[in-house]
PDB file of N, CA and C in Angstrom:
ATOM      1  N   UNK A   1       2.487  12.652  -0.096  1.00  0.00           N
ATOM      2  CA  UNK A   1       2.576  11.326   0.459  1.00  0.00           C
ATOM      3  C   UNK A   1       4.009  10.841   0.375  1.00  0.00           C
ATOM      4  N   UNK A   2       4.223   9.764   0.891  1.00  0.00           N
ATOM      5  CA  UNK A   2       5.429   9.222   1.152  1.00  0.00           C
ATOM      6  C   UNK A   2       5.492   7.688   0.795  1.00  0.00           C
ATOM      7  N   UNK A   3       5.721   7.351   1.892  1.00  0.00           N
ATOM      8  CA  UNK A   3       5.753   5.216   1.367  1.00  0.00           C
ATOM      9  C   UNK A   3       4.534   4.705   1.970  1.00  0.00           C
ATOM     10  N   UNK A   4       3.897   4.301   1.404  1.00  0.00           N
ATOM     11  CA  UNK A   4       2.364   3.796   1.561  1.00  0.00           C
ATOM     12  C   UNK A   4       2.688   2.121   1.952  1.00  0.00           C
ATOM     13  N   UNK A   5       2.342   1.661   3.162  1.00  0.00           N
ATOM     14  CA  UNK A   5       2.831  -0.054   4.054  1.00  0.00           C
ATOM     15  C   UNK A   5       1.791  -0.577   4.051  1.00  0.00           C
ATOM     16  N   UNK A   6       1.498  -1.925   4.234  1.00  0.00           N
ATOM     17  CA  UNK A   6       0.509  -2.929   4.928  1.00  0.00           C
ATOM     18  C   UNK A   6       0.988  -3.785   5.888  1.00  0.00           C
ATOM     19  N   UNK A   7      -0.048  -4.376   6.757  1.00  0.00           N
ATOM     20  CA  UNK A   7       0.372  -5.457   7.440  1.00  0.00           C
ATOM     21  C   UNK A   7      -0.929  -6.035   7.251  1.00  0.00           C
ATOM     22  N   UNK A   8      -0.910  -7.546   8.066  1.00  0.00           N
ATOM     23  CA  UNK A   8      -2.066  -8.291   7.905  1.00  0.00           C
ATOM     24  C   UNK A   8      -2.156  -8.334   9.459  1.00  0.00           C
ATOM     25  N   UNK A   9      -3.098  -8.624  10.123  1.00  0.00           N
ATOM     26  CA  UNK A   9      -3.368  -9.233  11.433  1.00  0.00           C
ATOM     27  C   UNK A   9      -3.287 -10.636  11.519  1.00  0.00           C
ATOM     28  N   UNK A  10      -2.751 -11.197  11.550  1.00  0.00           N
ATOM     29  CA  UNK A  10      -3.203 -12.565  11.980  1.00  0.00           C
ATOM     30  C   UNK A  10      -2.211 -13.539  12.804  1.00  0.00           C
ATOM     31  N   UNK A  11      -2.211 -14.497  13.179  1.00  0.00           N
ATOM     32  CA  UNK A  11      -1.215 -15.084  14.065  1.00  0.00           C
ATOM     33  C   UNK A  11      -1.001 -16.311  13.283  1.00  0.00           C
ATOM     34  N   UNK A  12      -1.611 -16.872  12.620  1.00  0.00           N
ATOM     35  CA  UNK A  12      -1.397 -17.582  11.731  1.00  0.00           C
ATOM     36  C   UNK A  12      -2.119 -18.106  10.608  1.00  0.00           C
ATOM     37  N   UNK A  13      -1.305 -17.396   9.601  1.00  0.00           N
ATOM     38  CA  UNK A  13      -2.094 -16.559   8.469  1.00  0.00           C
ATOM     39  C   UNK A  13      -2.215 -17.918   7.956  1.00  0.00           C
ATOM     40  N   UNK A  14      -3.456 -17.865   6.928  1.00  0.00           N
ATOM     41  CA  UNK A  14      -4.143 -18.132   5.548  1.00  0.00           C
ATOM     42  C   UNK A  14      -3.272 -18.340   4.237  1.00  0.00           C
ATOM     43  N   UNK A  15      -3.144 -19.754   3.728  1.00  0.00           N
ATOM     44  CA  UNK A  15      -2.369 -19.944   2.466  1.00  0.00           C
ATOM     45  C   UNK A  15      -2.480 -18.923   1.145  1.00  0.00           C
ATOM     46  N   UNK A  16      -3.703 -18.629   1.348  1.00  0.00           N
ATOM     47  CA  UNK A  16      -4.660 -17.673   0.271  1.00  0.00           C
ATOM     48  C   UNK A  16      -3.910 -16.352   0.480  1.00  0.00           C
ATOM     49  N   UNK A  17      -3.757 -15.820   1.703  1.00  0.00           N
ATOM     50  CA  UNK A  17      -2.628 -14.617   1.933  1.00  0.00           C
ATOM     51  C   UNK A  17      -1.164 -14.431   1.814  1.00  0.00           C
ATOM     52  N   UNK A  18      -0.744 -15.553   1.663  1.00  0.00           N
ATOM     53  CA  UNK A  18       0.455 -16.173   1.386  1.00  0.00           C
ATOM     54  C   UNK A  18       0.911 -15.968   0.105  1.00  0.00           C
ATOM     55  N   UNK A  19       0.140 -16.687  -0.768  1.00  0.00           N
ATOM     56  CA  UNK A  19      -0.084 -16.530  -2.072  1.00  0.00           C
ATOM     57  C   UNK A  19      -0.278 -15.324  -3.185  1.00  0.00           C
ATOM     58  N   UNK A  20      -1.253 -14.390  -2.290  1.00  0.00           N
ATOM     59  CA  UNK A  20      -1.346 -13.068  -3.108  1.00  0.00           C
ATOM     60  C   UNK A  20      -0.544 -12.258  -2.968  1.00  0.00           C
ATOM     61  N   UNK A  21       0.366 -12.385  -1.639  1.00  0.00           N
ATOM     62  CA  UNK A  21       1.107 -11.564  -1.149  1.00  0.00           C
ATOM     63  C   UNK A  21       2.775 -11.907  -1.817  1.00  0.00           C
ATOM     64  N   UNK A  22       2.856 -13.045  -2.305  1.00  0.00           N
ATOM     65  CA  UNK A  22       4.144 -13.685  -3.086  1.00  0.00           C
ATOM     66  C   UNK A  22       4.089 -12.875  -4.492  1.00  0.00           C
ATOM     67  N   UNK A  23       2.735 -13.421  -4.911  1.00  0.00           N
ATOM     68  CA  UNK A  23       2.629 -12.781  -6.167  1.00  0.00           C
ATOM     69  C   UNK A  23       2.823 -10.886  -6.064  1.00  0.00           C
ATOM     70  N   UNK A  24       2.837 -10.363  -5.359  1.00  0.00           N
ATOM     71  CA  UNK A  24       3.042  -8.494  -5.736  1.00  0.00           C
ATOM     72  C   UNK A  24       4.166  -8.598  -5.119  1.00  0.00           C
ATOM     73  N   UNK A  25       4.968  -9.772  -4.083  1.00  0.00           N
ATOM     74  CA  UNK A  25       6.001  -9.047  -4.019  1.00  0.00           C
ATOM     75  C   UNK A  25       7.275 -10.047  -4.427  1.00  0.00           C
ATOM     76  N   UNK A  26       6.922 -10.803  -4.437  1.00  0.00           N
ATOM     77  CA  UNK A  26       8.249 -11.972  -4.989  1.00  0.00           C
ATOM     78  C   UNK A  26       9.001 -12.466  -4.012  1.00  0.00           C
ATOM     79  N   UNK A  27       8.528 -12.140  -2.276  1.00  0.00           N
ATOM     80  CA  UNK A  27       8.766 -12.563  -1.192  1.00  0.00           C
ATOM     81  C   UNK A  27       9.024 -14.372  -0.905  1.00  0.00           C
ATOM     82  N   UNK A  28       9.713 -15.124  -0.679  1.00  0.00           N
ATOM     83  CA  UNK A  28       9.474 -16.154  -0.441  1.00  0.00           C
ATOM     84  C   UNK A  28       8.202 -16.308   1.022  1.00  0.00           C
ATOM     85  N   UNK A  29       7.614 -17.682   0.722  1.00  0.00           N
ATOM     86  CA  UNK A  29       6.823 -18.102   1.424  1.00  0.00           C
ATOM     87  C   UNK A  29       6.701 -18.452   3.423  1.00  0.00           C
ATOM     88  N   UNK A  30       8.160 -18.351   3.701  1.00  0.00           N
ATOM     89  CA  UNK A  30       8.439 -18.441   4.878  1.00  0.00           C
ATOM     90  C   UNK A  30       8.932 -16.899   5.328  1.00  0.00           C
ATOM     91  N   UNK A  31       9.458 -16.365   4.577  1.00  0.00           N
ATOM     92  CA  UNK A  31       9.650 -14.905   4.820  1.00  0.00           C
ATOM     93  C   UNK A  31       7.972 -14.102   5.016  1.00  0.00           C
ATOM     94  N   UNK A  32       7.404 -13.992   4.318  1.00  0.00           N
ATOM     95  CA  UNK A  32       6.455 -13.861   4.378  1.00  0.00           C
ATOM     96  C   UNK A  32       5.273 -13.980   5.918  1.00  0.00           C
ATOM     97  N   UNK A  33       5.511 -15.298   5.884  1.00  0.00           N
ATOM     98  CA  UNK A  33       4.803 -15.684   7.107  1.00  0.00           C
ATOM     99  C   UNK A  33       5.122 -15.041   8.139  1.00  0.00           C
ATOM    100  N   UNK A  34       6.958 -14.968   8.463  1.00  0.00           N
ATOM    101  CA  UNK A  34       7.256 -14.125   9.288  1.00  0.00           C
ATOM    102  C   UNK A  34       6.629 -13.181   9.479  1.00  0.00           C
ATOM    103  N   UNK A  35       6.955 -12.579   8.626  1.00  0.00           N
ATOM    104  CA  UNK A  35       6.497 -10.946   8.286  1.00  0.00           C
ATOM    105  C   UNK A  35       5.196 -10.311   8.980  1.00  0.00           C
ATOM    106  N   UNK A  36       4.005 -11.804   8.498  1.00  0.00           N
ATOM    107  CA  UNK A  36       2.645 -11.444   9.354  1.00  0.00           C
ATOM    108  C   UNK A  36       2.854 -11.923  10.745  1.00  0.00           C
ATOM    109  N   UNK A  37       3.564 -13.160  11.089  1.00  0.00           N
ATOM    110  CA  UNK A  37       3.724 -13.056  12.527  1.00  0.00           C
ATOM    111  C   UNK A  37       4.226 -12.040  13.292  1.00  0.00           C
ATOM    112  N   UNK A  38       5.240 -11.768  12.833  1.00  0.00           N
ATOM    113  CA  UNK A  38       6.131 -10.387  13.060  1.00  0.00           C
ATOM    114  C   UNK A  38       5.298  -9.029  13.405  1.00  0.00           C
ATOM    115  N   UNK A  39       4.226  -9.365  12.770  1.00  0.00           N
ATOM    116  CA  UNK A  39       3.448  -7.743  12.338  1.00  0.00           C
ATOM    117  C   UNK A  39       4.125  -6.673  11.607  1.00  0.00           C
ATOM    118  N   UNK A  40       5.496  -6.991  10.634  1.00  0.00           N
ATOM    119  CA  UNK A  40       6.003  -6.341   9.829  1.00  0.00           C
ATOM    120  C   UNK A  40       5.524  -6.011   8.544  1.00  0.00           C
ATOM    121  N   UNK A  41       6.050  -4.808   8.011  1.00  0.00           N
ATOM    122  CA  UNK A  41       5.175  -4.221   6.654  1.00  0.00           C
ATOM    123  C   UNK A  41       5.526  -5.562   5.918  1.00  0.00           C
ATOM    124  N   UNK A  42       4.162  -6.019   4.836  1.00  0.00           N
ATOM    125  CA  UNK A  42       4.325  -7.108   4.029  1.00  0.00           C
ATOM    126  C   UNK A  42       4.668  -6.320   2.208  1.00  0.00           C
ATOM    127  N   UNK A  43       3.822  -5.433   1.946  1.00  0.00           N
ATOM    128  CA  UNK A  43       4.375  -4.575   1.032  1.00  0.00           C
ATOM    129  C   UNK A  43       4.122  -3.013   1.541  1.00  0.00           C
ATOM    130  N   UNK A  44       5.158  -2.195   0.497  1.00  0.00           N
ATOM    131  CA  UNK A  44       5.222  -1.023   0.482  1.00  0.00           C
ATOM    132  C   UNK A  44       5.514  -0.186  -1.317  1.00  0.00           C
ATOM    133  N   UNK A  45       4.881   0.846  -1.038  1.00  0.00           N
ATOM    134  CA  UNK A  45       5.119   1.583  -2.637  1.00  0.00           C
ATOM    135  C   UNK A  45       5.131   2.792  -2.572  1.00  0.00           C
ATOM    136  N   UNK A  46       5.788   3.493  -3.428  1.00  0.00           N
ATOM    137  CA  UNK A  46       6.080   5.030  -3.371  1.00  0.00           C
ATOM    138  C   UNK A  46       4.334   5.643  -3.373  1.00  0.00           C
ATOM    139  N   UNK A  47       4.236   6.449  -2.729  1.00  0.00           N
ATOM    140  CA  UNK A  47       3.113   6.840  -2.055  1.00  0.00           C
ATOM    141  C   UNK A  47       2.422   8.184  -3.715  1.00  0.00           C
ATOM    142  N   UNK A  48       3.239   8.646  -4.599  1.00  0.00           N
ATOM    143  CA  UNK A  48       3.521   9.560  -5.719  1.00  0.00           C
ATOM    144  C   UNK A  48       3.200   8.703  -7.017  1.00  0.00           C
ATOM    145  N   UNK A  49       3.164   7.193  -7.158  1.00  0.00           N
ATOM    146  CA  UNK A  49       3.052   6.705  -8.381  1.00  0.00           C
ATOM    147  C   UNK A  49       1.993   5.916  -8.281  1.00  0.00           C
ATOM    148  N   UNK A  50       0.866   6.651  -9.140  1.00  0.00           N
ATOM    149  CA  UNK A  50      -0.251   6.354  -9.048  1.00  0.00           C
ATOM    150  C   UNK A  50      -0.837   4.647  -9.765  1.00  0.00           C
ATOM    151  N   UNK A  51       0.305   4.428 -10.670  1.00  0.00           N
ATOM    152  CA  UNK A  51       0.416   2.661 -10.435  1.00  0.00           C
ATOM    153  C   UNK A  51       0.638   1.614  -9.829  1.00  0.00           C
ATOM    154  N   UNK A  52       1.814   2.089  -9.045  1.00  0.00           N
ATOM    155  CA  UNK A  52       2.045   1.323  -8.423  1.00  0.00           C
ATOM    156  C   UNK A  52       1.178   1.315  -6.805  1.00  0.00           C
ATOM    157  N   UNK A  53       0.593   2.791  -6.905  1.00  0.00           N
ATOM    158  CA  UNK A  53      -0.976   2.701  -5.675  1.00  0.00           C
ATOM    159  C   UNK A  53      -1.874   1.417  -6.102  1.00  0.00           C
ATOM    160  N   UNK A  54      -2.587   1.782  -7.365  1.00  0.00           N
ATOM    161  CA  UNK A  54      -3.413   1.054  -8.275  1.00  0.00           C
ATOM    162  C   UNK A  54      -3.044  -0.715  -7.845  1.00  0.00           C
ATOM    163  N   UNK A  55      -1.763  -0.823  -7.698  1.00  0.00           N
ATOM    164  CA  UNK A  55      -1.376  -2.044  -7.837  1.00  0.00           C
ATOM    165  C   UNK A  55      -1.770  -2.846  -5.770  1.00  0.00           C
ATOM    166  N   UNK A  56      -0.905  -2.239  -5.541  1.00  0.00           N
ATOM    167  CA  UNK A  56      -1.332  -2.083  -4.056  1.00  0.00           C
ATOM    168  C   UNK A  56      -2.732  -2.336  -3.512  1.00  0.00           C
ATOM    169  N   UNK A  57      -3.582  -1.167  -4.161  1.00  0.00           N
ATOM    170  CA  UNK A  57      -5.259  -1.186  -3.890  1.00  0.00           C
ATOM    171  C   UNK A  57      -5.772  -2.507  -4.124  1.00  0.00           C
ATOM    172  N   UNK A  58      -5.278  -3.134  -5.585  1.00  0.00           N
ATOM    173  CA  UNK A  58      -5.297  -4.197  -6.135  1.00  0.00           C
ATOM    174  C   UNK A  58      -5.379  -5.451  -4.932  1.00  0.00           C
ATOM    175  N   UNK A  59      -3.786  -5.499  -4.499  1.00  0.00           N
ATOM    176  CA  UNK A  59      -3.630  -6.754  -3.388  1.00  0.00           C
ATOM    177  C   UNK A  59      -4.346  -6.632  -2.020  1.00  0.00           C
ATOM    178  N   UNK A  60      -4.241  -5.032  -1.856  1.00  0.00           N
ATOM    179  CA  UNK A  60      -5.397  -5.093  -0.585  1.00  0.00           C
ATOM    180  C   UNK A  60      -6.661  -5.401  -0.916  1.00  0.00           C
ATOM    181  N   UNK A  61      -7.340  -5.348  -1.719  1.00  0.00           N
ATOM    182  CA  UNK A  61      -8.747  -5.732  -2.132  1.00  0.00           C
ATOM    183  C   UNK A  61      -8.463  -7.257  -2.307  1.00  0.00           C
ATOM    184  N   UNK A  62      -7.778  -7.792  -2.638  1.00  0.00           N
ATOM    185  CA  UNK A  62      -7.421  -9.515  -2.975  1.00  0.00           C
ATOM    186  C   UNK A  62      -7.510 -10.160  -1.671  1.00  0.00           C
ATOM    187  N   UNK A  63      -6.975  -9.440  -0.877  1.00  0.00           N
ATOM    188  CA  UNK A  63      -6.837  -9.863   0.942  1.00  0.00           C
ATOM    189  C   UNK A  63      -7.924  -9.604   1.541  1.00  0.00           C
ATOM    190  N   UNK A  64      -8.356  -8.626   1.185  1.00  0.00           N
ATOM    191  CA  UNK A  64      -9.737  -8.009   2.001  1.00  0.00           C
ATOM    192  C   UNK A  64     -11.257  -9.342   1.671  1.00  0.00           C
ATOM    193  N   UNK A  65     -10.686  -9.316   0.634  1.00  0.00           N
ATOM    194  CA  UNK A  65     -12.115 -10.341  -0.038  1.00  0.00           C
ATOM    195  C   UNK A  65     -11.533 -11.970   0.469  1.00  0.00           C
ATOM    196  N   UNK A  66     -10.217 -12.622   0.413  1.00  0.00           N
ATOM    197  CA  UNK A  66      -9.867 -13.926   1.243  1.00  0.00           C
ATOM    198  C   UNK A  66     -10.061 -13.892   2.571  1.00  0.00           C
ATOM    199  N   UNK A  67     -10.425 -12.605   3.176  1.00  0.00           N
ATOM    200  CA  UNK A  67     -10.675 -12.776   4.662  1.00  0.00           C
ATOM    201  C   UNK A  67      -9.902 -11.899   5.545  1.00  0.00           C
ATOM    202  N   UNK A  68      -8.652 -11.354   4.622  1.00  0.00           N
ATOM    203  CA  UNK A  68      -7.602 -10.879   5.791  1.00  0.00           C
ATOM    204  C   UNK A  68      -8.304  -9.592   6.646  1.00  0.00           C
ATOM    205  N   UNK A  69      -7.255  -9.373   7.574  1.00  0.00           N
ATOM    206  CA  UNK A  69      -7.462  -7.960   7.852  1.00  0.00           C
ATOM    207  C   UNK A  69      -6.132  -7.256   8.063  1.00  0.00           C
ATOM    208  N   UNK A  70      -6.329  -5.868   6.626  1.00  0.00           N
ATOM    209  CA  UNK A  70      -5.271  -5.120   6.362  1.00  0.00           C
ATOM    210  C   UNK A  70      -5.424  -4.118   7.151  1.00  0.00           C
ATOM    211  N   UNK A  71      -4.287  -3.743   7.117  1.00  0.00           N
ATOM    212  CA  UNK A  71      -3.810  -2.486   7.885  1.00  0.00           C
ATOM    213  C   UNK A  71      -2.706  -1.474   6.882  1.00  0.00           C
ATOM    214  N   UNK A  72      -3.357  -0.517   6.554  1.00  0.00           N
ATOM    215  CA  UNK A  72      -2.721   0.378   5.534  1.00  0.00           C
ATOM    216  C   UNK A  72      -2.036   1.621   6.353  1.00  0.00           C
ATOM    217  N   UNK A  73      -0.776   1.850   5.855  1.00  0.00           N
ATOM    218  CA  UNK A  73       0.031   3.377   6.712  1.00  0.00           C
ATOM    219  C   UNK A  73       0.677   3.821   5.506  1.00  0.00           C
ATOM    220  N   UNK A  74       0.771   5.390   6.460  1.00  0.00           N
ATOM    221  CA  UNK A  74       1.034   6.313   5.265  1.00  0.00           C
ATOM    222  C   UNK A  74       2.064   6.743   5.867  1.00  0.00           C
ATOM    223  N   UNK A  75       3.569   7.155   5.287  1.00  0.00           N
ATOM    224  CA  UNK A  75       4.401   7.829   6.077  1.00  0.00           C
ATOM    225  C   UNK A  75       4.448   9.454   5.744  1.00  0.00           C
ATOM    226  N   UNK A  76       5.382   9.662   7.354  1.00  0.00           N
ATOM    227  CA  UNK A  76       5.364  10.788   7.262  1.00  0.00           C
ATOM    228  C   UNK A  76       6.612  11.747   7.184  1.00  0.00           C
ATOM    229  N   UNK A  77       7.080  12.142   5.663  1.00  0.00           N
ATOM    230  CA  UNK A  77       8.210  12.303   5.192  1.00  0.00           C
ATOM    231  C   UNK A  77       8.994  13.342   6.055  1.00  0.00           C
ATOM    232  N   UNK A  78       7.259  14.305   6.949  1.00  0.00           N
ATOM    233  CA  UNK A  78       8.180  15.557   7.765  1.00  0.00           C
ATOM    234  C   UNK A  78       7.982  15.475   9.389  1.00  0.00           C
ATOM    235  N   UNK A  79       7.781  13.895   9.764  1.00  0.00           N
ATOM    236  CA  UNK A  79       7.387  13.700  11.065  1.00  0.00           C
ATOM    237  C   UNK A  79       9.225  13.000  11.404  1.00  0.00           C
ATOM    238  N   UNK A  80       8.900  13.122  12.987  1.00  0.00           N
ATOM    239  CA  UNK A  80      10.132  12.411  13.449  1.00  0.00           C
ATOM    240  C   UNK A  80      10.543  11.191  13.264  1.00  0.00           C
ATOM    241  N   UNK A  81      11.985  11.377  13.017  1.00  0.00           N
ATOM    242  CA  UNK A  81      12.848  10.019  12.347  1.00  0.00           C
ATOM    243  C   UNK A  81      12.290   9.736  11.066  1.00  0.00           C
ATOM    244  N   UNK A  82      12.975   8.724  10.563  1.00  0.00           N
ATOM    245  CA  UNK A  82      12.806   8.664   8.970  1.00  0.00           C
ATOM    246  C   UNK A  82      11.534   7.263   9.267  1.00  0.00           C
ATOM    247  N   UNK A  83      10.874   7.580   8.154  1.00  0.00           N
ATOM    248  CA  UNK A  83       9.577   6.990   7.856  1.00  0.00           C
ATOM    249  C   UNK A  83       9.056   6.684   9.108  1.00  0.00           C
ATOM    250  N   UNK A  84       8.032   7.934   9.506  1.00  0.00           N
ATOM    251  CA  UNK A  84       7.307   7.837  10.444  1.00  0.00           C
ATOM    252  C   UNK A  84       6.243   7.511   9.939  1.00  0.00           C
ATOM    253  N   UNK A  85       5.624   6.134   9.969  1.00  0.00           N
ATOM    254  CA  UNK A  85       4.461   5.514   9.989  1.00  0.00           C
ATOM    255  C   UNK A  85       2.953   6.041  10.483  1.00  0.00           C
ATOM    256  N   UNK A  86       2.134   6.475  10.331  1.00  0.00           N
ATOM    257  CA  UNK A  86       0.411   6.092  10.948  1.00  0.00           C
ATOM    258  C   UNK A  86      -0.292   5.565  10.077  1.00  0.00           C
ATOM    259  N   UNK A  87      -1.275   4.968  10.875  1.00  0.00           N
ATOM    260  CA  UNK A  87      -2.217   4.245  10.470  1.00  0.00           C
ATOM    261  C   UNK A  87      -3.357   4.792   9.303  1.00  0.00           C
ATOM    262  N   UNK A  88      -3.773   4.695   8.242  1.00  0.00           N
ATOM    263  CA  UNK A  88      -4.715   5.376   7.577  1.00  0.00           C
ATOM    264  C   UNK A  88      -5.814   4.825   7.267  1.00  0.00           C
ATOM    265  N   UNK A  89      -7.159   4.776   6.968  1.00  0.00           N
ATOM    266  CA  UNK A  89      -8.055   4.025   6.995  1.00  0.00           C
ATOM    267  C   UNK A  89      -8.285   3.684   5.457  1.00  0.00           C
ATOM    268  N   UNK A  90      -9.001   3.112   5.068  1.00  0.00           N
ATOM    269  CA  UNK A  90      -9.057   2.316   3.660  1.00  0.00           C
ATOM    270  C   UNK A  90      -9.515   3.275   2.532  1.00  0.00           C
ATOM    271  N   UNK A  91     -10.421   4.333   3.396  1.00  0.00           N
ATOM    272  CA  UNK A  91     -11.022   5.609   2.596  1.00  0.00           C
ATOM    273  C   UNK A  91     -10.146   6.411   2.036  1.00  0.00           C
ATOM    274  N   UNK A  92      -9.613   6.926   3.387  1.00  0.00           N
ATOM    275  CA  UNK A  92      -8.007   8.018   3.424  1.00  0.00           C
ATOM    276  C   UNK A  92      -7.492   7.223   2.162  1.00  0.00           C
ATOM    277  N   UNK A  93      -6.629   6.130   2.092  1.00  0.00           N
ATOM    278  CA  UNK A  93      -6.031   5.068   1.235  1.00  0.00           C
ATOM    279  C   UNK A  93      -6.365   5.682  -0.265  1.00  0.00           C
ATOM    280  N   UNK A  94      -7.975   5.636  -0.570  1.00  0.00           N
ATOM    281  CA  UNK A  94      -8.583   5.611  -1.778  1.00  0.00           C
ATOM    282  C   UNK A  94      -8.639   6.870  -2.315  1.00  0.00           C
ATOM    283  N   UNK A  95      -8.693   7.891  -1.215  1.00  0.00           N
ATOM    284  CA  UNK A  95      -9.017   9.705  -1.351  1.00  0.00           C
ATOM    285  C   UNK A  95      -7.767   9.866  -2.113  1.00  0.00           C
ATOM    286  N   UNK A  96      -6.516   9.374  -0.986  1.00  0.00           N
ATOM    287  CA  UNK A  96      -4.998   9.838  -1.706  1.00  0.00           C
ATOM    288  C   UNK A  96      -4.588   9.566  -3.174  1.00  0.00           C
ATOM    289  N   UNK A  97      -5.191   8.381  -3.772  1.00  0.00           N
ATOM    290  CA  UNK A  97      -5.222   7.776  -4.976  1.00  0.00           C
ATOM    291  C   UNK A  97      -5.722   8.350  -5.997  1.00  0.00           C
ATOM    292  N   UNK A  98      -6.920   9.099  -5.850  1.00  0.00           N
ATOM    293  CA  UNK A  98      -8.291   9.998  -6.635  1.00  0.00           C
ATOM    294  C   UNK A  98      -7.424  11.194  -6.482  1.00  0.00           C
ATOM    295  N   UNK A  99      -7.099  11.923  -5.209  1.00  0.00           N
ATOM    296  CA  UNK A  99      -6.465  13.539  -5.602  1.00  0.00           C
ATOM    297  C   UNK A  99      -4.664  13.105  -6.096  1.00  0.00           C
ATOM    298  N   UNK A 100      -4.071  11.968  -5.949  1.00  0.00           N
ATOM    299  CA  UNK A 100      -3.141  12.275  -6.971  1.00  0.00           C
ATOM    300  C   UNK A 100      -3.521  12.311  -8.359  1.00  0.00           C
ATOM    301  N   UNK A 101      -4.147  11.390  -8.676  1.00  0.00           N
ATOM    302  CA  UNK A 101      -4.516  10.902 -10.150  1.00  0.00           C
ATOM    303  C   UNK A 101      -5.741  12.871 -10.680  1.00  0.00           C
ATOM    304  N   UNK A 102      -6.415  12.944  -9.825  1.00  0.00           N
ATOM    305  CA  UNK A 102      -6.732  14.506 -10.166  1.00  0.00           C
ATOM    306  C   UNK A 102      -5.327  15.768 -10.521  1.00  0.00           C
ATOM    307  N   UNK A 103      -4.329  15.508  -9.739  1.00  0.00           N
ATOM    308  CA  UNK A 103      -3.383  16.781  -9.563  1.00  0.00           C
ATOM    309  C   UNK A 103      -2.295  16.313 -10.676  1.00  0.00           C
ATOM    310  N   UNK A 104      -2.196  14.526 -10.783  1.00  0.00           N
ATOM    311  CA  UNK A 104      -1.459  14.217 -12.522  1.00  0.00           C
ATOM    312  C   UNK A 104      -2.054  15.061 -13.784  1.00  0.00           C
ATOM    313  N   UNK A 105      -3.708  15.173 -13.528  1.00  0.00           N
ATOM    314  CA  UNK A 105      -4.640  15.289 -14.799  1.00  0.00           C
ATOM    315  C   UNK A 105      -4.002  16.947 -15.012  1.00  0.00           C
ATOM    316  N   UNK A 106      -4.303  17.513 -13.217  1.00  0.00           N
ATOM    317  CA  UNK A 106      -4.389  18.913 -13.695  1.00  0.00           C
ATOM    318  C   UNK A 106      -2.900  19.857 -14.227  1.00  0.00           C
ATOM    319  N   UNK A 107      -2.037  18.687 -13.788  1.00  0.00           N
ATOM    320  CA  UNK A 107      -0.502  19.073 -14.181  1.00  0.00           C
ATOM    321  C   UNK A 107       0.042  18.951 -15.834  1.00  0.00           C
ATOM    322  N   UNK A 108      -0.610  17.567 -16.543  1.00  0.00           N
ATOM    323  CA  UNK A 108      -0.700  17.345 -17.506  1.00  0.00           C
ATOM    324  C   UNK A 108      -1.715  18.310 -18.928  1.00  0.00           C
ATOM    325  N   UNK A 109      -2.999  18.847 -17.919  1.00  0.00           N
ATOM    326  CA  UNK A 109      -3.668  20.053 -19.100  1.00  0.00           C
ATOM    327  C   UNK A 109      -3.042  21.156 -18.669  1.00  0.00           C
ATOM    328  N   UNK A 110      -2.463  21.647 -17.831  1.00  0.00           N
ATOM    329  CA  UNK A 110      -1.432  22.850 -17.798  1.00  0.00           C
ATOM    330  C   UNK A 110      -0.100  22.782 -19.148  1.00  0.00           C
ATOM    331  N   UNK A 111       0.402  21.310 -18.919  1.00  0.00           N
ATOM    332  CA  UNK A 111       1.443  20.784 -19.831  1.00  0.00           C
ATOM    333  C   UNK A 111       1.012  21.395 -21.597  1.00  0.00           C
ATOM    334  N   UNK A 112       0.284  20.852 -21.216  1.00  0.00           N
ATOM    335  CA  UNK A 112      -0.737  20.860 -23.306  1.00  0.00           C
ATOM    336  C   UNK A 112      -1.103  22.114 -23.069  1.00  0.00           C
ATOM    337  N   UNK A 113      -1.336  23.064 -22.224  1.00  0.00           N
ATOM    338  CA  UNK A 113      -1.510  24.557 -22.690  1.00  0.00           C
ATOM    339  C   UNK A 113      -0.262  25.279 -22.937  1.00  0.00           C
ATOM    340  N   UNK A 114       0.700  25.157 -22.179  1.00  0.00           N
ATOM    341  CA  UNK A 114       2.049  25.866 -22.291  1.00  0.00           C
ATOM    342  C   UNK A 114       2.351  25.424 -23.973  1.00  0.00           C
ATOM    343  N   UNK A 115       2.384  24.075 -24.030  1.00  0.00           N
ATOM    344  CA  UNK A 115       2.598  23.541 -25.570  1.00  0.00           C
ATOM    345  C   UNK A 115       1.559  23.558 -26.331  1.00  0.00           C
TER     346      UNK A 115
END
């Protein structure tokens, strides 16, 4: 994986989206708004650190339940031009999260056998 994005849909977003979306990213409140008018990524996180996924999953579930509608992308580190974007669905999202956090586990009991 690569840089994991959101956007929200809306044309004129929800204070409640405003709000959750300040809090994970420290965005001011008019920037922000842009951002969903814009249809620009509102956050992004290294697609490899399975906390800062965790954290992510976190605000999309915060949005998902105020009403929004997210839009999650995954880039593509070996597609054309730099951060080539598609769309991924919420499942895809959750799968990538479960087989990193599996391939941390299985890297880490390899670790403790060598030692």
């Amino acid at each position: 994986m690569g840089i994991i994005a959101i956007t929200i849909d809306s044309i004129d977003p929800s204070t409640k989206y405003l709000s959750l979306i300040k809090r994970y990213s420290n965005l001011g409140l008019i920037d922000i708004r842009k951002k969903i008018q814009n249809n620009n990524y509102l956050a992004e996180t290294d697609g490899d650190d399975p906390d800062k996924l965790q954290e992510l999953k976190s605000l999309i579930d915060e949005l998902t339940k105020a009403g929004a509608s997210v839009k999650i992308y995954d880039s593509d580190p070996y597609g054309e031009g730099l951060k080539q974007f598609e769309e991924i669905s919420y499942e895809e999202f959750i799968n990538n999260i479960n087989r990193l956090k599996e391939i941390l586990e299985e890297i880490k009991d390899l670790d403790d056998e060598l030692f």
